[in-house]
Protein backbone atom coordinates (compact mmCIF):
# COMPACT_ATOMS: atom_id res chain seq x y z
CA UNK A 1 -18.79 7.39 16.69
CA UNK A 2 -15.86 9.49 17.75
CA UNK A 3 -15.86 12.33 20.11
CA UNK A 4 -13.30 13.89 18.89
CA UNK A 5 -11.62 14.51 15.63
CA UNK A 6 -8.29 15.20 14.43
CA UNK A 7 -6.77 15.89 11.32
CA UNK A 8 -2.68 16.98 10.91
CA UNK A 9 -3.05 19.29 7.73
CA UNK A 10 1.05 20.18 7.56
CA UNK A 11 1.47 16.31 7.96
CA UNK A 12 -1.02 15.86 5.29
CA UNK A 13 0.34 18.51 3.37
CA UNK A 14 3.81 16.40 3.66
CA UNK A 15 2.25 13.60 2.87
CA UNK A 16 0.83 14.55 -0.36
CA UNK A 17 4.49 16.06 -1.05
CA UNK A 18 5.95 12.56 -0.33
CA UNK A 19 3.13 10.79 -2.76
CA UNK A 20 3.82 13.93 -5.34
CA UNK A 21 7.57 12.24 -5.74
CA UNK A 22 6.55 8.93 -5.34
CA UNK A 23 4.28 9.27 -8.78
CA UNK A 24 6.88 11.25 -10.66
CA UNK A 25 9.37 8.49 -10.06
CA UNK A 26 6.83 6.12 -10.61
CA UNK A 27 5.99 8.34 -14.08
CA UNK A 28 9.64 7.92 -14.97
CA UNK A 29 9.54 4.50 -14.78
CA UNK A 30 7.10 4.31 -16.73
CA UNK A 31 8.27 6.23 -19.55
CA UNK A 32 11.53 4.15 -19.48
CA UNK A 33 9.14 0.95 -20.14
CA UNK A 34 7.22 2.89 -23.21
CA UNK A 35 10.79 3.25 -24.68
CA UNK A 36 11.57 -0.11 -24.10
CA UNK A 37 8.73 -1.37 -25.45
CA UNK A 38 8.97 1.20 -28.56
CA UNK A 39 12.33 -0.01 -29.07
CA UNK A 40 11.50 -3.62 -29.30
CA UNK A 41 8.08 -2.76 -31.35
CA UNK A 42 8.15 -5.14 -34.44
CA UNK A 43 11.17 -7.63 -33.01
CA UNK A 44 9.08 -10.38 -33.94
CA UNK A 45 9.31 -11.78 -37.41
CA UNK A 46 7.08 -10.73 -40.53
CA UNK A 47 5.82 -14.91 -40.85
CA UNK A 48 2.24 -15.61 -40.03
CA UNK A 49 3.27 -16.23 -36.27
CA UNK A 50 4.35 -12.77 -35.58
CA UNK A 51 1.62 -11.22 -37.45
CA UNK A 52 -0.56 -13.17 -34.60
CA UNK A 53 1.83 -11.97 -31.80
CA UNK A 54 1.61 -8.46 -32.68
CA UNK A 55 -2.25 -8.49 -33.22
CA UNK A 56 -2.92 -9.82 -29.55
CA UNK A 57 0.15 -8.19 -27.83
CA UNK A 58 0.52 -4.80 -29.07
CA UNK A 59 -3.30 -3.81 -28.15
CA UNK A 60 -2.96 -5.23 -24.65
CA UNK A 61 0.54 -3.42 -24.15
CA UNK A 62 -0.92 -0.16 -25.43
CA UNK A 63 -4.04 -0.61 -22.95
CA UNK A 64 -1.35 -1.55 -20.09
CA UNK A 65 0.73 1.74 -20.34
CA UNK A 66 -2.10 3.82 -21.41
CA UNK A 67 -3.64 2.83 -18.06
CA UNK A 68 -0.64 3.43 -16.00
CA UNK A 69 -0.15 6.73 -17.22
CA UNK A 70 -3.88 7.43 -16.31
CA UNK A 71 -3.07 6.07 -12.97
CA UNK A 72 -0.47 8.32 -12.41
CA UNK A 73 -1.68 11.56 -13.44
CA UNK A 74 -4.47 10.82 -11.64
CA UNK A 75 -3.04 10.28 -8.69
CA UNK A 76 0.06 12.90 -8.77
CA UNK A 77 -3.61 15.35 -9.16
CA UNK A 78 -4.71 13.61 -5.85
CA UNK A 79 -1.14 14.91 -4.34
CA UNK A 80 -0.75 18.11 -5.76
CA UNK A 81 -4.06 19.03 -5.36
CA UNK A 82 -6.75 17.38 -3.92
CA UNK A 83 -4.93 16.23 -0.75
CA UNK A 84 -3.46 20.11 0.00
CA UNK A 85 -7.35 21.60 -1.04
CA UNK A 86 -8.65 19.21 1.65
CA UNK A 87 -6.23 20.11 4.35
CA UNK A 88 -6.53 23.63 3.45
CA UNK A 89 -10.22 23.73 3.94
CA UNK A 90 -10.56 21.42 6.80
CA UNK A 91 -8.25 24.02 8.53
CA UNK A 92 -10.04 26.88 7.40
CA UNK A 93 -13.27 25.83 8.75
CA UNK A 94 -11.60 24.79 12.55
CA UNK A 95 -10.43 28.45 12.66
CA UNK A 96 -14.19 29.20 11.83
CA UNK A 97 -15.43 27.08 14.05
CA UNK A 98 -13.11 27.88 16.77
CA UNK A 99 -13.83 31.95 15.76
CA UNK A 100 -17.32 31.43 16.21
CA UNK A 101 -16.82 29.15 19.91
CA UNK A 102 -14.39 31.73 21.23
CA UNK A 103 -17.52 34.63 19.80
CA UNK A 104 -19.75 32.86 21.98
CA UNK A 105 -17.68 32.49 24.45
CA UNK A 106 -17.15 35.73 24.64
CA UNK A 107 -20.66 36.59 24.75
CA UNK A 108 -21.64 34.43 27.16
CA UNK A 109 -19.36 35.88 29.66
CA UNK A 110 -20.32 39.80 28.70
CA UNK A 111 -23.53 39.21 29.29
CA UNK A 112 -25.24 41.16 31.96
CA UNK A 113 -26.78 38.58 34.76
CA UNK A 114 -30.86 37.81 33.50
CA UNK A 115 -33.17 40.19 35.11
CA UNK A 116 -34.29 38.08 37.79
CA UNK A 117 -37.66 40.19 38.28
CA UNK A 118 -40.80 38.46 37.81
């Protein structure tokens, strides 16, 4: 186990700005593959053959880019969201934490000296 702990929240927060691009590219991307593949939907012939091809590739291609998009909404929420949240909060409770220390602290060192009657 660790003694200490550290976490960077403005590098995480720049981190999670850098993944936030990353996915929108990556979303870009992927909606210039749906528009390939809408624009070559039905390029195979009308013949028994391409009746089979389209019955066993178009469900898998759908699946494919339905996934992907999944995949990236999910994870531009991860960057615009849950990574900041996290940050936000694990800073918010140090400056508790270190409130409540320096409180003590403080305390501590007002204290008057025990009565050292008996």
């Amino acid at each position: 186990m660790a003694d200490e702990t550290y976490v960077n929240a403005p590098g995480v927060k720049a981190d999670a700005q850098k993944l936030a691009e990353a996915v929108r590219r990556f979303q870009g991307s992927l909606d210039e593959l749906k528009a390939v593949l809408q624009a070559d939907d039905k390029c195979w012939s009308d013949d028994e053959i391409g009746a089979e091809f389209e019955k066993n590739y178009k469900p898998a291609a759908d699946k494919v880019t339905d996934s992907l998009e999944k995949t990236g909404k999910n994870l531009l929420s991860v960057a615009e969201k849950t990574l900041p949240d996290s940050a936000r909060l694990l800073q918010e409770q140090d400056d508790c934490n270190a409130e409540g220390i320096r409180a003590a602290a403080a305390d501590l060192y007002q204290a008057p000296p025990p009565d050292t009657k008996s």
